[in-house]
N, C-alpha and C. Protein backbone atom coordinates (compact mmCIF):
# COMPACT_ATOMS: atom_id res chain seq x y z
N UNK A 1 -84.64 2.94 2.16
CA UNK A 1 -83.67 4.03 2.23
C UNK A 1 -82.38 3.58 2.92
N UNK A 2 -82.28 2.85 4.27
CA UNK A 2 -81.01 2.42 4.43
C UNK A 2 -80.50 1.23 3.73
N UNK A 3 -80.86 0.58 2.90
CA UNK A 3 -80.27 -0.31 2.45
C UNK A 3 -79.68 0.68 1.09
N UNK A 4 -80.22 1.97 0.53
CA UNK A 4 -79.21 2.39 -0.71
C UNK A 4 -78.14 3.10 -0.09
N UNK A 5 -78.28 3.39 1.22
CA UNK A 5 -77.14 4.71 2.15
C UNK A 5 -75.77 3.96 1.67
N UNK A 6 -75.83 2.76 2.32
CA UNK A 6 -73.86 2.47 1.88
C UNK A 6 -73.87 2.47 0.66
N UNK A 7 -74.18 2.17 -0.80
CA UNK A 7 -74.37 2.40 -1.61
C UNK A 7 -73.86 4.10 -2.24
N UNK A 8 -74.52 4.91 -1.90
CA UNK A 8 -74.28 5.75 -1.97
C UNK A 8 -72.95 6.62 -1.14
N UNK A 9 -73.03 5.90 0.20
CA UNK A 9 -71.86 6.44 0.76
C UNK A 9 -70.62 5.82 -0.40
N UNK A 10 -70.40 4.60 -0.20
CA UNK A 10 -69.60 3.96 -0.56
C UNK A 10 -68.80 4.86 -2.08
N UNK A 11 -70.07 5.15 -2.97
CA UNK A 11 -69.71 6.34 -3.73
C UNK A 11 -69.22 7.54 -3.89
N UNK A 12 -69.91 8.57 -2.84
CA UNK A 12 -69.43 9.71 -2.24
C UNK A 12 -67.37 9.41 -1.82
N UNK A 13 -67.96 8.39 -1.86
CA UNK A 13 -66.04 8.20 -0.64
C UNK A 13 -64.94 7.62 -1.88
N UNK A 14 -65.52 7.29 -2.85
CA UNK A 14 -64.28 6.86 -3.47
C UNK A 14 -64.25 8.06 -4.95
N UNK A 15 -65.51 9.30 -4.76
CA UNK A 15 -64.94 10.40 -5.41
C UNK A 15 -64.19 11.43 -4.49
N UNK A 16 -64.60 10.98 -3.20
CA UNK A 16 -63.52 12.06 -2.74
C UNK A 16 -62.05 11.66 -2.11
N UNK A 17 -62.14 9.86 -2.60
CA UNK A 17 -60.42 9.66 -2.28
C UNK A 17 -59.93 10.47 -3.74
N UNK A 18 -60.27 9.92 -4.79
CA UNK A 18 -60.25 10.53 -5.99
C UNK A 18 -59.71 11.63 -5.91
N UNK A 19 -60.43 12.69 -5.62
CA UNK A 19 -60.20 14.11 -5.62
C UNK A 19 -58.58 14.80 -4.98
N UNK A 20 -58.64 13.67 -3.63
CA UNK A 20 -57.85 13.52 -2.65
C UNK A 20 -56.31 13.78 -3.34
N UNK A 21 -56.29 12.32 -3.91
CA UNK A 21 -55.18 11.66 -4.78
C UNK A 21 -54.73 12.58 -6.24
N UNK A 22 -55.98 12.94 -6.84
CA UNK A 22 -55.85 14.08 -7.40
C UNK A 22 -55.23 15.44 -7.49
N UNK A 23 -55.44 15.87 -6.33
CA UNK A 23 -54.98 16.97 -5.92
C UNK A 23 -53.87 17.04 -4.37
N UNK A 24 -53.05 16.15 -4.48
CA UNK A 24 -52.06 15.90 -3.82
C UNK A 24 -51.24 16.99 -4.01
N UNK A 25 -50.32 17.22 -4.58
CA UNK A 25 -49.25 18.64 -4.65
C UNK A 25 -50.18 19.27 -4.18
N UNK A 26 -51.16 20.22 -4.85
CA UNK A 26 -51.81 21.21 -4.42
C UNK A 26 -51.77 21.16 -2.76
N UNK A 27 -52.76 19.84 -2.00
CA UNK A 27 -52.28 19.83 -0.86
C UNK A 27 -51.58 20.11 0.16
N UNK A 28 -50.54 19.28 -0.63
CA UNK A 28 -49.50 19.10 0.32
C UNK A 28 -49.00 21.11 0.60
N UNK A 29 -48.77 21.37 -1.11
CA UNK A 29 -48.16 22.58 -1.00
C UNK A 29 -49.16 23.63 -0.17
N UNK A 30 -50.10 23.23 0.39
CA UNK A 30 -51.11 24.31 1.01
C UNK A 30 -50.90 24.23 2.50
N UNK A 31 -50.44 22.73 2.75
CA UNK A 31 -50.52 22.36 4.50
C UNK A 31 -49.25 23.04 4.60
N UNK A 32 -48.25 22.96 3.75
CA UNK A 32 -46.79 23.23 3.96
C UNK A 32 -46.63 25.43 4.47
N UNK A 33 -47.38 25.89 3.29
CA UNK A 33 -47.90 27.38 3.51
C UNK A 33 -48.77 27.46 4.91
N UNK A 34 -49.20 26.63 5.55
CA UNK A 34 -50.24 26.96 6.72
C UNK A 34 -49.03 26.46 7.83
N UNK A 35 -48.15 25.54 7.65
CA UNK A 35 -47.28 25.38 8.39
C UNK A 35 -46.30 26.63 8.53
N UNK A 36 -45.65 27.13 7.55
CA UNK A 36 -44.93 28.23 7.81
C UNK A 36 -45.73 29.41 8.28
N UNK A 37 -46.92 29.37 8.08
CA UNK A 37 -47.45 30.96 8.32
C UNK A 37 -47.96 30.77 10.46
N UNK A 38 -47.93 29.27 10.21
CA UNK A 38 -48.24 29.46 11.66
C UNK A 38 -46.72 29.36 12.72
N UNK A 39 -45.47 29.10 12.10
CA UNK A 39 -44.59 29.24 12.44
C UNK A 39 -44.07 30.79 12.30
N UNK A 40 -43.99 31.58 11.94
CA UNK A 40 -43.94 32.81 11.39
C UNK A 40 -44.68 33.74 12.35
N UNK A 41 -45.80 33.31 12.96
CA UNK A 41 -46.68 33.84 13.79
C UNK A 41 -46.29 33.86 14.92
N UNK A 42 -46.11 32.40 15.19
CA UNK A 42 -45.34 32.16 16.43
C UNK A 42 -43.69 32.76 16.52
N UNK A 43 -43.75 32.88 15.90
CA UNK A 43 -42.41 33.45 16.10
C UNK A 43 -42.55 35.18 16.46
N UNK A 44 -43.15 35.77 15.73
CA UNK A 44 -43.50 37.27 15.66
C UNK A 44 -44.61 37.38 17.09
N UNK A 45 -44.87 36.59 18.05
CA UNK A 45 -46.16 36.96 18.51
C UNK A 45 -45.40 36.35 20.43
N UNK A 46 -44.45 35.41 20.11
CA UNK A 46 -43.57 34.82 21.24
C UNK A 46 -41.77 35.19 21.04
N UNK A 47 -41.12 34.87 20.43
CA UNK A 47 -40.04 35.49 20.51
C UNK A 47 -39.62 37.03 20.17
N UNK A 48 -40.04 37.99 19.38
CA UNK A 48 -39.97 38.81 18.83
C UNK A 48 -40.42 40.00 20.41
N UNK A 49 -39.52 41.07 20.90
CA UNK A 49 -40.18 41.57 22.15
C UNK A 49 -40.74 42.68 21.29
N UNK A 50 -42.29 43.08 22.10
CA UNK A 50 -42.96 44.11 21.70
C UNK A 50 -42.41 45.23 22.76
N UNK A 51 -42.26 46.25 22.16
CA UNK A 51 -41.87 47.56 22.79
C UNK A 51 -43.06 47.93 23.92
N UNK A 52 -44.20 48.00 23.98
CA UNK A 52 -44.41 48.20 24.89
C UNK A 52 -44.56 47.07 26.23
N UNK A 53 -44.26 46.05 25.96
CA UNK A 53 -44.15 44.64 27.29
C UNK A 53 -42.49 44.99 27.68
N UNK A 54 -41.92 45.46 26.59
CA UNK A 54 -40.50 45.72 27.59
C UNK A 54 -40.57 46.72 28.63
N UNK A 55 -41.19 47.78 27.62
CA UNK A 55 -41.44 49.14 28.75
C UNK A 55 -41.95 48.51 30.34
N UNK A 56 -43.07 47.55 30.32
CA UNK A 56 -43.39 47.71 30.92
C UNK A 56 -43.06 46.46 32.20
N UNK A 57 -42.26 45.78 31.39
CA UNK A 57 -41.24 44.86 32.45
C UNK A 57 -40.22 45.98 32.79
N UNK A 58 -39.64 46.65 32.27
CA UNK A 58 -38.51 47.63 33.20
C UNK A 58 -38.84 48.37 34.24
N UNK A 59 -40.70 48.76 34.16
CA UNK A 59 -41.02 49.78 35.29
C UNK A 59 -41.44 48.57 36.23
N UNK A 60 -42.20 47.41 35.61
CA UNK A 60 -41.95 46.52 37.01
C UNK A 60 -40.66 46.24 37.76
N UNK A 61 -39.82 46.26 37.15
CA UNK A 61 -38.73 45.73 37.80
C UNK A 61 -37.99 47.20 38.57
N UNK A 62 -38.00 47.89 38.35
CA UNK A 62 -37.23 48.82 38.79
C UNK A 62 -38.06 49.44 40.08
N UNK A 63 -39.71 49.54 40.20
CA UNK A 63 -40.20 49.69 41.01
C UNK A 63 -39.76 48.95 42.44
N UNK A 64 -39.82 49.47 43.70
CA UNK A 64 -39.91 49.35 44.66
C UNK A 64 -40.64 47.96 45.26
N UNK A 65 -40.44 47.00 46.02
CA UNK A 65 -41.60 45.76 46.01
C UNK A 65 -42.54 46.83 47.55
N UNK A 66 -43.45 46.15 47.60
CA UNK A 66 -44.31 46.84 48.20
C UNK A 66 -44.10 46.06 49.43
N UNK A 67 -44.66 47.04 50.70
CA UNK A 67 -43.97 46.82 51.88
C UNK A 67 -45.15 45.68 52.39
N UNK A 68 -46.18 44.94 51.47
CA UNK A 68 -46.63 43.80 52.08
C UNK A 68 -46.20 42.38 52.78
N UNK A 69 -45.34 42.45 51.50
CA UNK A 69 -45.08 40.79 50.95
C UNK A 69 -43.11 41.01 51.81
């Protein structure tokens, strides 16, 4: 049995460079869509202010500091 494994690996691997090389555009055009959607995210989730984190930076800030500190 280990002497057919590389054999068989060796197979497995040059249908899935195959496939690889094959389906290049598709690829590429899929990493490129996962790139924008995770840019897009980041953008909507870090720059973009949510209405209620403003609200609630103005009542921090406008509040009084407490007579601990």
């Amino acid at each position: 049995m280990l002497v057919v494994l590389p054999f068989l690996a060796g197979t497995l691997q040059r249908q899935f460079t195959r496939w690889i090389t094959g389906n290049y555009k598709l690829l590429t055009r899929f990493s490129g869509a996962i790139l924008v959607f995770i840019a897009v995210f980041g953008i909507v989730t870090e720059v973009l202010p949510i209405s209620s984190e403003c609200e609630n930076d103005d009542y921090r800030h406008s509040t009084k500091p407490s007579s601990g500190m």
